[in-house]
Protein backbone atom coordinates (compact mmCIF):
# COMPACT_ATOMS: atom_id res chain seq x y z
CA UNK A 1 102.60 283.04 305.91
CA UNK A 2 103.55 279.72 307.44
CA UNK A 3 104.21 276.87 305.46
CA UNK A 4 102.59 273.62 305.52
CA UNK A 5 102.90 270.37 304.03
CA UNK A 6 100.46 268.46 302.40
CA UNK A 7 100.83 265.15 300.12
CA UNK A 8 98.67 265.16 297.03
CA UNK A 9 97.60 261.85 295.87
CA UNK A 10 96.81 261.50 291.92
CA UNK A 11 94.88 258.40 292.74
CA UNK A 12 92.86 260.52 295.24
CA UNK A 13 91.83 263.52 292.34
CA UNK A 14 91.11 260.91 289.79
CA UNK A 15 88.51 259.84 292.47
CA UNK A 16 86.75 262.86 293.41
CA UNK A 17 86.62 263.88 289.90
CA UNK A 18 85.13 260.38 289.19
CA UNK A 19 82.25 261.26 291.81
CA UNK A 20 81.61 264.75 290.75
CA UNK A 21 81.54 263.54 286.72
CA UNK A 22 78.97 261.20 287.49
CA UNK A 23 76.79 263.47 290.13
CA UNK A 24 77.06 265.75 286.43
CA UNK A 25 75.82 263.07 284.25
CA UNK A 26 79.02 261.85 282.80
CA UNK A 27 80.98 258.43 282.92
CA UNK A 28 84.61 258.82 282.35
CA UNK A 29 86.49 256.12 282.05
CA UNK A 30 89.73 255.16 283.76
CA UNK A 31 92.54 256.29 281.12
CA UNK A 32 90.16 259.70 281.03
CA UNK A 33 90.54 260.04 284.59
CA UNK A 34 93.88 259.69 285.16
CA UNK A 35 94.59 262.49 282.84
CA UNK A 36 92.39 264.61 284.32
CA UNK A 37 94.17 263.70 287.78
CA UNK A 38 97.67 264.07 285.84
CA UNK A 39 96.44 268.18 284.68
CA UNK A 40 95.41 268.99 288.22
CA UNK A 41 98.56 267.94 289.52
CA UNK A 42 100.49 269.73 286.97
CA UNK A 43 98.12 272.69 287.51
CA UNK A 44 98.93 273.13 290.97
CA UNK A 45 102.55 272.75 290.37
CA UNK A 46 102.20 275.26 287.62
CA UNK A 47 100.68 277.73 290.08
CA UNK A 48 103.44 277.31 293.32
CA UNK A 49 100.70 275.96 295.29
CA UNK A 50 102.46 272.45 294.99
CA UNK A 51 106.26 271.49 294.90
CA UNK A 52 106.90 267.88 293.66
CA UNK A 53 109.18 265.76 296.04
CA UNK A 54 109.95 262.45 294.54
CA UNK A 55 110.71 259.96 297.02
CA UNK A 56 114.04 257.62 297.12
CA UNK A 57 112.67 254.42 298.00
């Protein structure tokens, strides 16, 4: 299988979840969001399909 990389932005899910919520009928608010961003993230590092790289600025 080859390997690609691919940068996952937490600011990004928070925003696409904010879309979908409200196509659903729901308003989260910010602090919601971000934890909902914060799960997915850990969920995909939780499943391999993610390694973290922290970056030395």
């Amino acid at each position: 299988m080859k390997e690609i990389e691919v940068f996952i932005d937490t600011e990004e899910i928070a925003e696409f979840f904010f879309h979908e919520l409200v196509k659903r009928g729901y308003v989260p608010n910010e602090g919601e969001l971000e934890e909902i961003a914060d799960i997915t993230f850990e969920y995909l590092l939780d499943k391999c399909i993610i390694d973290e790289e922290v970056e030395n600025d």
